[in-house]
N, C-alpha and C. Protein backbone atom coordinates (compact mmCIF):
# COMPACT_ATOMS: atom_id res chain seq x y z
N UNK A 1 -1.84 10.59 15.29
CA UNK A 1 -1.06 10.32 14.08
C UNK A 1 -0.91 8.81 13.86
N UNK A 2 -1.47 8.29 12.34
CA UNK A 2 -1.13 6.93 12.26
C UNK A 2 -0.02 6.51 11.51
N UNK A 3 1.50 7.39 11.95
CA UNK A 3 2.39 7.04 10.85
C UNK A 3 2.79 5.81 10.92
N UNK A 4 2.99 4.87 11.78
CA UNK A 4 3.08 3.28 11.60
C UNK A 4 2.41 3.08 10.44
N UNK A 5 0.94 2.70 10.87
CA UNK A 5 -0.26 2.58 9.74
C UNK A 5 -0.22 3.15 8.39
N UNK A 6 0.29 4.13 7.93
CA UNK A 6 0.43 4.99 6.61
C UNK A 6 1.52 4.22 6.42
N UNK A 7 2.52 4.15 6.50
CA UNK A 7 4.27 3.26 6.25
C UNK A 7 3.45 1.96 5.97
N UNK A 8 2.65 0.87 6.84
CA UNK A 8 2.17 -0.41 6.56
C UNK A 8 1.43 -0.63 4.99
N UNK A 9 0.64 0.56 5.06
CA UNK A 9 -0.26 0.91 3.72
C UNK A 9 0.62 1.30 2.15
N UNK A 10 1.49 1.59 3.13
CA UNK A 10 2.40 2.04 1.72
C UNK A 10 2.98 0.97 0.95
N UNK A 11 3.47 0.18 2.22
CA UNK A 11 4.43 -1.21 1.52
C UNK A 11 3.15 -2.00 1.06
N UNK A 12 2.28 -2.23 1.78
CA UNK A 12 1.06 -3.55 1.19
C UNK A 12 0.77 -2.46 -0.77
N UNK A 13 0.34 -1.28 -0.92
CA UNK A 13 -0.13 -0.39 -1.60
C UNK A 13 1.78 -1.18 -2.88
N UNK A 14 2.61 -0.88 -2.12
CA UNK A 14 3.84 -1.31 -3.27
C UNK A 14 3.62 -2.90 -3.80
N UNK A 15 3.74 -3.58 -3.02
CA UNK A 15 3.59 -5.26 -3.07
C UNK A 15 2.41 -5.25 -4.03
N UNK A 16 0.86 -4.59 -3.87
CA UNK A 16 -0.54 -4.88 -4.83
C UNK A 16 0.13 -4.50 -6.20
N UNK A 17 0.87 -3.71 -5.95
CA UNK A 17 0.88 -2.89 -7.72
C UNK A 17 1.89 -3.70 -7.77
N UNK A 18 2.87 -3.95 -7.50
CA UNK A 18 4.15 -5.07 -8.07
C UNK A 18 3.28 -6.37 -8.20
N UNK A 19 2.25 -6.60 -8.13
CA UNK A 19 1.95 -8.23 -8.37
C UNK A 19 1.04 -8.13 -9.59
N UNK A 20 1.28 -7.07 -10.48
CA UNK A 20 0.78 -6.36 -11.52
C UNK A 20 -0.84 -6.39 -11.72
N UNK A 21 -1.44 -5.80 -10.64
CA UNK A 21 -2.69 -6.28 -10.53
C UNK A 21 -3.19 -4.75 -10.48
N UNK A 22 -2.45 -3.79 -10.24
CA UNK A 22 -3.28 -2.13 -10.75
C UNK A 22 -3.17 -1.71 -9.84
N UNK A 23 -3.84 -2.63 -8.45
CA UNK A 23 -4.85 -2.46 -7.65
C UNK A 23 -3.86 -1.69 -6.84
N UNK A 24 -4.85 -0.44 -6.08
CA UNK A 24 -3.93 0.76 -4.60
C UNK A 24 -4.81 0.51 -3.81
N UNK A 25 -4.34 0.26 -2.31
CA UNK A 25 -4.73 0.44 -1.43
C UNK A 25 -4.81 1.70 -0.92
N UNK A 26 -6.38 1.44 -0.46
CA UNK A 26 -6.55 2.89 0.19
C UNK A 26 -6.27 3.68 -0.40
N UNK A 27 -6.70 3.75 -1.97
CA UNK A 27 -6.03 4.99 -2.87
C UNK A 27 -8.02 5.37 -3.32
């Protein structure tokens, strides 16, 4: 299980889209 890693992805994935750039990580 990489739930650390999924939680890390999530916040970087919040921060890309708040810097109004679209962009998802790992989406």
């Amino acid at each position: 299980m990489n739930i650390k890693t999924q939680q890390i992805e999530n916040k970087i994935s919040i921060i890309l889209n708040s810097d109004g750039r679209g962009y998802k990580y790992g989406q």
